[in-house]
C-alpha atoms as a PDB file:
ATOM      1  CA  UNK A   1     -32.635 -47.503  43.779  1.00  0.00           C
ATOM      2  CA  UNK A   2     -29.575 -45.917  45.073  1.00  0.00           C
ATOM      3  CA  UNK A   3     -27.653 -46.517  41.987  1.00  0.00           C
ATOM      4  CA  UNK A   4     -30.225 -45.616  39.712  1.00  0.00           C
ATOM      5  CA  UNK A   5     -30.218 -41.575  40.981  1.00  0.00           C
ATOM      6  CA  UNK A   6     -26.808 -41.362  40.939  1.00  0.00           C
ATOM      7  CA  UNK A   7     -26.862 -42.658  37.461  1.00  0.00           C
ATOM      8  CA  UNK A   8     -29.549 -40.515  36.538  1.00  0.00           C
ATOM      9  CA  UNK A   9     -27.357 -37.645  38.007  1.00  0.00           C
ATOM     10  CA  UNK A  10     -24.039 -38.653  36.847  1.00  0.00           C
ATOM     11  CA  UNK A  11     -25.934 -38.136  33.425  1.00  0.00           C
ATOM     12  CA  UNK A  12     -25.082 -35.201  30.771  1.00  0.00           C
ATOM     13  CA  UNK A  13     -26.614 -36.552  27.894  1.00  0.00           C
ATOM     14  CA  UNK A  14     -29.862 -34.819  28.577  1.00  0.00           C
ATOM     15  CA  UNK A  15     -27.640 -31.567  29.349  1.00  0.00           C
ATOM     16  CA  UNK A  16     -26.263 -31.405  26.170  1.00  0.00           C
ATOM     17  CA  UNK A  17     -29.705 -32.138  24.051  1.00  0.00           C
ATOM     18  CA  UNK A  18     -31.327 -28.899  26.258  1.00  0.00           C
ATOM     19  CA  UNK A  19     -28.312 -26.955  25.145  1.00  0.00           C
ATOM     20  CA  UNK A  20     -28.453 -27.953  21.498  1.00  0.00           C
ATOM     21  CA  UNK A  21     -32.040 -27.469  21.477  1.00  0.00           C
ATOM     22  CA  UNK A  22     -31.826 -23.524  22.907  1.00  0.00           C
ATOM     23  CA  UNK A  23     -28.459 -23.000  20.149  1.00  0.00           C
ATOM     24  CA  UNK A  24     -30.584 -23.843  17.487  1.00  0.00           C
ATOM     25  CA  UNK A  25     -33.713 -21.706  18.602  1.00  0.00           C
ATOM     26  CA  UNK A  26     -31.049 -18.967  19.146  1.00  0.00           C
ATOM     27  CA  UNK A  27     -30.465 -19.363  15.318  1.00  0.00           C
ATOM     28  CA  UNK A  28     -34.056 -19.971  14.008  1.00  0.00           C
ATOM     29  CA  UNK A  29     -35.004 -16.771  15.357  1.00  0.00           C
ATOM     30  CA  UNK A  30     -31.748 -14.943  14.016  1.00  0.00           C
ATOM     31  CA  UNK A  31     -32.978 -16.193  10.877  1.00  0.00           C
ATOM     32  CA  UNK A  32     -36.481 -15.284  10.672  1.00  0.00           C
ATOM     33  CA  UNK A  33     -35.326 -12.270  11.860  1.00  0.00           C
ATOM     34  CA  UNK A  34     -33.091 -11.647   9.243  1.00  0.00           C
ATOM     35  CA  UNK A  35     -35.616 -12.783   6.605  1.00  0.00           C
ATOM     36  CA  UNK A  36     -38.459 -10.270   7.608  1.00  0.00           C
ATOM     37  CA  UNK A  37     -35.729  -7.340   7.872  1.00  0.00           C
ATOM     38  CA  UNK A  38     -35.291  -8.138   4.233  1.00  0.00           C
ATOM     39  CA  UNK A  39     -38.696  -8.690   3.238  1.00  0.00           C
ATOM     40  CA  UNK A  40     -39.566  -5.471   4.665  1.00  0.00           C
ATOM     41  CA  UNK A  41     -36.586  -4.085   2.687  1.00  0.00           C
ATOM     42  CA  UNK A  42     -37.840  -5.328  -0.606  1.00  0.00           C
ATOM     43  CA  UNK A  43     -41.333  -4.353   0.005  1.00  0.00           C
ATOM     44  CA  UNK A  44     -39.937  -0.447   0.357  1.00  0.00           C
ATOM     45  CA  UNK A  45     -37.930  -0.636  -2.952  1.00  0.00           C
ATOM     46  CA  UNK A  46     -41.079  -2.070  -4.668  1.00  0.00           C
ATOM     47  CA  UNK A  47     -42.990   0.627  -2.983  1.00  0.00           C
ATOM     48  CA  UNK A  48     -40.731   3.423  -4.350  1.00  0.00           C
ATOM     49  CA  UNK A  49     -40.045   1.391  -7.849  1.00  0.00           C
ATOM     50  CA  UNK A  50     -43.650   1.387  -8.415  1.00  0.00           C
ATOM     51  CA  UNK A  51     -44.101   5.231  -7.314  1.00  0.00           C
ATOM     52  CA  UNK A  52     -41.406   6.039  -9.418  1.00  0.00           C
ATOM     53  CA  UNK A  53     -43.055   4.180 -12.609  1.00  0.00           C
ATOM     54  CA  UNK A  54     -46.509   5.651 -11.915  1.00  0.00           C
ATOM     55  CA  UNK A  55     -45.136   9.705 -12.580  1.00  0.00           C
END
């Protein structure tokens, strides 16, 4: 039993999956973030595009 805990804390494979795991929701949100900045970018220009057609 002994050597079973200290395996389980002599253990850093589980460390580096967690660690992974928040560096790629880190980037998935950077993304989507990105995205809807430019979607809301586009959806101005088409906004003023189609103003600008309609007079």
């Amino acid at each position: 039993m002994r050597t079973v805990l200290k395996r389980l804390v002599n253990d850093e494979k589980g460390l580096e999956t967690v660690e992974y795991a928040i560096i790629a929701g880190l980037i998935v949100v950077g993304v989507i973030a990105t995205i809807a900045s430019i979607g809301t970018w586009v959806n101005t220009k088409f906004g003023e595009l189609l103003t600008a057609l309609s007079s």
